[in-house]
N, C-alpha and C. Protein backbone atom coordinates (compact mmCIF):
# COMPACT_ATOMS: atom_id res chain seq x y z
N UNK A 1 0.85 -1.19 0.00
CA UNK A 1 0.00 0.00 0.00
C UNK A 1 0.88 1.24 0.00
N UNK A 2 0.60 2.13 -1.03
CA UNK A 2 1.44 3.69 -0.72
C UNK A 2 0.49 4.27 -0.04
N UNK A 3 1.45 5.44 0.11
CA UNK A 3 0.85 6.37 1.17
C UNK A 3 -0.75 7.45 0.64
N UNK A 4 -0.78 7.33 -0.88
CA UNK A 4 -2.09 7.72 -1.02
C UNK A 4 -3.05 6.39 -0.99
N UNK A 5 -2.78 5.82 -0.56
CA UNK A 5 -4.16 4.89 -0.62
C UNK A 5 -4.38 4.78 0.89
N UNK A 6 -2.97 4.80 1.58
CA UNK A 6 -3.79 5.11 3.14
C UNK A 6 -4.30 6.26 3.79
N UNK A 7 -3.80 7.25 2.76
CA UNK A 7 -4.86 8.64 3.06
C UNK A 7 -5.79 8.76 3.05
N UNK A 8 -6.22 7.97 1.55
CA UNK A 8 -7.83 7.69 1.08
C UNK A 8 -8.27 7.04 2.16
N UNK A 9 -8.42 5.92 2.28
CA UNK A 9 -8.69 5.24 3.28
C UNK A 9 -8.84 5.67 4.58
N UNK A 10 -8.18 6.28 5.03
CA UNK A 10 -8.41 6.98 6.60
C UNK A 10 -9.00 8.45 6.55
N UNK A 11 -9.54 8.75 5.18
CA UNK A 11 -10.14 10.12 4.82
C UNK A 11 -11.74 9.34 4.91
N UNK A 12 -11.97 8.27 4.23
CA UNK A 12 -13.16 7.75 4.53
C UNK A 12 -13.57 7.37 5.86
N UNK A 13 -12.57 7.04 6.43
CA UNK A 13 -13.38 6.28 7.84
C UNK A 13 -13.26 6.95 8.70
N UNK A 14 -12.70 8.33 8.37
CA UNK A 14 -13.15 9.88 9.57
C UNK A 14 -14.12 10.25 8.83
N UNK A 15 -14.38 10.30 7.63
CA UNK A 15 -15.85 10.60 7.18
C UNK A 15 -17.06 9.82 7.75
N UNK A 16 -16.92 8.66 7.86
CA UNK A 16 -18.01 8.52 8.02
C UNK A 16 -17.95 8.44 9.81
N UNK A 17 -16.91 8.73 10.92
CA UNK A 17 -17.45 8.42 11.63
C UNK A 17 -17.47 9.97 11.79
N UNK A 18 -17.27 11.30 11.61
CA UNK A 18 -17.55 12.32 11.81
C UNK A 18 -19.13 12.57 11.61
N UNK A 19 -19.44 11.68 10.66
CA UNK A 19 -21.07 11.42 10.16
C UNK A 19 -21.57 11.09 11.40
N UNK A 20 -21.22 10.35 12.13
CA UNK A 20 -21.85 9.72 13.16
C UNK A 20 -22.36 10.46 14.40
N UNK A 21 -21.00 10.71 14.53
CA UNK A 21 -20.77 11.61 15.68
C UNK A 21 -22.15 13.12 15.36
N UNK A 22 -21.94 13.16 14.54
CA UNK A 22 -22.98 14.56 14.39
C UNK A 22 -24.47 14.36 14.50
N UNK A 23 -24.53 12.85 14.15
CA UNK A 23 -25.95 12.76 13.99
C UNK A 23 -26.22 12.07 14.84
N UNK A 24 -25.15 11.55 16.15
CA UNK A 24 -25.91 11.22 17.23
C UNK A 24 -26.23 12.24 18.46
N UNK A 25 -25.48 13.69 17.86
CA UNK A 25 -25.70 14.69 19.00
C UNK A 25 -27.22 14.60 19.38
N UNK A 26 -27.47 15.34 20.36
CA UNK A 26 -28.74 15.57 20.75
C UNK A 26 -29.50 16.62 19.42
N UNK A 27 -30.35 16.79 19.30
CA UNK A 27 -31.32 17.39 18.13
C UNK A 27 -31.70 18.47 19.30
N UNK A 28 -31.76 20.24 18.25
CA UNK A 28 -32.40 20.90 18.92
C UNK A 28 -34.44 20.78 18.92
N UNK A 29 -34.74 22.07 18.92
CA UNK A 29 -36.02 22.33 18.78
C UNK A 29 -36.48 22.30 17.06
N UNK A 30 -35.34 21.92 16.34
CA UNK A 30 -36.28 22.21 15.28
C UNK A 30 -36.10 23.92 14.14
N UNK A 31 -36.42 23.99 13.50
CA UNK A 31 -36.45 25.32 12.91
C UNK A 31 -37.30 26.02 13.53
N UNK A 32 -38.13 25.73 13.92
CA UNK A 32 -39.19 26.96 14.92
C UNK A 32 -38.43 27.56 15.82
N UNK A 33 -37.22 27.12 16.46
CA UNK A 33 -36.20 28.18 17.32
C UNK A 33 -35.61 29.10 16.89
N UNK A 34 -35.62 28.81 14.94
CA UNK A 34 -35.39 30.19 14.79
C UNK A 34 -36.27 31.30 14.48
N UNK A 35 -37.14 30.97 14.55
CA UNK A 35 -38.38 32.43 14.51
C UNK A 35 -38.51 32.33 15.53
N UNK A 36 -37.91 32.01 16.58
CA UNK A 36 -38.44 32.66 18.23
C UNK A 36 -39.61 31.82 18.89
N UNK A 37 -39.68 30.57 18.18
CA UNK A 37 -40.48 29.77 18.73
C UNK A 37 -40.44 28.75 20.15
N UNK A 38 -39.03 28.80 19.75
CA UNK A 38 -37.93 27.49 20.76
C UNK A 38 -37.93 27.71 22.18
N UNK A 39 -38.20 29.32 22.79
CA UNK A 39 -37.81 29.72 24.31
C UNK A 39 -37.10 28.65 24.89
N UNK A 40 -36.10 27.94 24.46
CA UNK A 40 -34.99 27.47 24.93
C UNK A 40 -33.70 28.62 25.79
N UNK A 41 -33.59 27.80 27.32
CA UNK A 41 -32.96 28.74 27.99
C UNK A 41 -31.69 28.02 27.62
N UNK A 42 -30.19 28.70 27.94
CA UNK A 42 -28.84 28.74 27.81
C UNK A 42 -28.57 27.02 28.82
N UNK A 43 -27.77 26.18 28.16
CA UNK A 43 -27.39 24.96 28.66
C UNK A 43 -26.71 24.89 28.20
N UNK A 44 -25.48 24.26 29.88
CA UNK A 44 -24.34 23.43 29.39
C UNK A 44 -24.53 22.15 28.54
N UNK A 45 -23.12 21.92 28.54
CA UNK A 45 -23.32 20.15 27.59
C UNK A 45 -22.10 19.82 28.87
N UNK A 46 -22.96 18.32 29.05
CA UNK A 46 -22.44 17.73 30.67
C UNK A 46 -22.12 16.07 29.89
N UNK A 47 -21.63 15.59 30.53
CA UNK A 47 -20.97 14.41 30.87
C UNK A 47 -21.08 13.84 28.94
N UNK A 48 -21.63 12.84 28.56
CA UNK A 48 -21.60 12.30 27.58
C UNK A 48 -21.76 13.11 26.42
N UNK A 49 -22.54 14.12 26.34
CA UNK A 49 -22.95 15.05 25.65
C UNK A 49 -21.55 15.89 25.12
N UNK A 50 -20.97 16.30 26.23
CA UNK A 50 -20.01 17.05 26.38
C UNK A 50 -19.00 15.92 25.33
N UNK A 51 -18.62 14.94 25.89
CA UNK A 51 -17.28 13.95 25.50
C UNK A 51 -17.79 14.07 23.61
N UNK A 52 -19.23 13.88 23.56
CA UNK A 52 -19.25 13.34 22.21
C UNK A 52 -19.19 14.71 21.27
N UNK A 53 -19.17 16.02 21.78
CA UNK A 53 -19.02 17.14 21.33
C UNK A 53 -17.56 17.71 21.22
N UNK A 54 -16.87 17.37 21.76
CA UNK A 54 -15.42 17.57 22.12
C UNK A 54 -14.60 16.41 20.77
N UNK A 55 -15.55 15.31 20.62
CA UNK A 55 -14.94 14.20 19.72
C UNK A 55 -15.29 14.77 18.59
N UNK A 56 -16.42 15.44 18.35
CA UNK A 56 -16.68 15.91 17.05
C UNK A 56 -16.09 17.00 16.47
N UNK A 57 -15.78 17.22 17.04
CA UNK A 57 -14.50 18.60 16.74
C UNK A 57 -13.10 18.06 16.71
N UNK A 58 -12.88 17.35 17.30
CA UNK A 58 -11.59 16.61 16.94
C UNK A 58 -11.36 15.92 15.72
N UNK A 59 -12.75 15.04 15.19
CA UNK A 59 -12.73 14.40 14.04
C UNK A 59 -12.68 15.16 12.90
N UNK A 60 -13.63 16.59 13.24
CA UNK A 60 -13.36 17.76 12.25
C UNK A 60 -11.91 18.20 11.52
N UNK A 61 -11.13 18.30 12.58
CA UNK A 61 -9.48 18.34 12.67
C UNK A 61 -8.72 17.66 12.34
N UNK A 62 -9.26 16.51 12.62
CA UNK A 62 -8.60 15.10 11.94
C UNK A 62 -8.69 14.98 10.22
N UNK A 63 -10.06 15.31 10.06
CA UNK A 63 -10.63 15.47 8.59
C UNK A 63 -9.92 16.33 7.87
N UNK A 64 -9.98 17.47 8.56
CA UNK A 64 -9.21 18.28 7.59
C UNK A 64 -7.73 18.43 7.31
N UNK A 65 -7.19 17.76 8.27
CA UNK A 65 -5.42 17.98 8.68
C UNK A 65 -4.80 16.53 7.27
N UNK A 66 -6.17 15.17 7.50
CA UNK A 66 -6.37 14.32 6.30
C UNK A 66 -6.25 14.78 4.78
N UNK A 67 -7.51 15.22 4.99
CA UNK A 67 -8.01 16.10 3.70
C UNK A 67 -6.59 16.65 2.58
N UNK A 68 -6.24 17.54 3.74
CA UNK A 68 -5.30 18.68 3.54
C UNK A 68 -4.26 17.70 3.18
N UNK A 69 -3.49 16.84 3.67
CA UNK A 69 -2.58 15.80 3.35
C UNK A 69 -2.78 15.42 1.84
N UNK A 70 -3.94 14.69 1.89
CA UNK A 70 -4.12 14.12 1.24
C UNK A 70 -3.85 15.41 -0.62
N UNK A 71 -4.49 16.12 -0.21
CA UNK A 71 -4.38 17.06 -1.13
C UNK A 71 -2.99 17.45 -1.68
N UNK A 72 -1.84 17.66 -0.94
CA UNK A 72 -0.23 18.16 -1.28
C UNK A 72 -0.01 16.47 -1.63
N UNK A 73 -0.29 15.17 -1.28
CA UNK A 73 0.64 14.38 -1.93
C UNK A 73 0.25 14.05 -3.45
């Protein structure tokens, strides 16, 4: 294996778990929060919430630092 095929490869499988990660966050209210429907008050993100939000931003980073690799070779 060269080194672009393990780029590819590890560009996909942060894709799809960055997929994951996003779509297992919690869901807000919906589009009605943005016309002022939502009266949602200000909340932290606590214990699991928090970890899986912190991972999704990392995978973001990961993706792109990939990406970006992948792109100059």
């Amino acid at each position: 294996m060269n080194l672009q095929s393990i780029l590819n490869i590890t560009q996909i499988v942060l894709a799809v778990l960055l997929s994951a990660a996003i779509l297992m966050q919690a869901r807000g209210t919906g589009i009605g929060a943005a016309f002022g429907g939502g009266g949602n008050v200000y909340r932290t993100k606590r214990g699991v919430e928090k970890k899986l939000f912190q991972l999704t931003i990392l995978l973001a980073i990961l993706f792109f630092g990939v990406a970006l690799a992948n792109a100059l070779v």
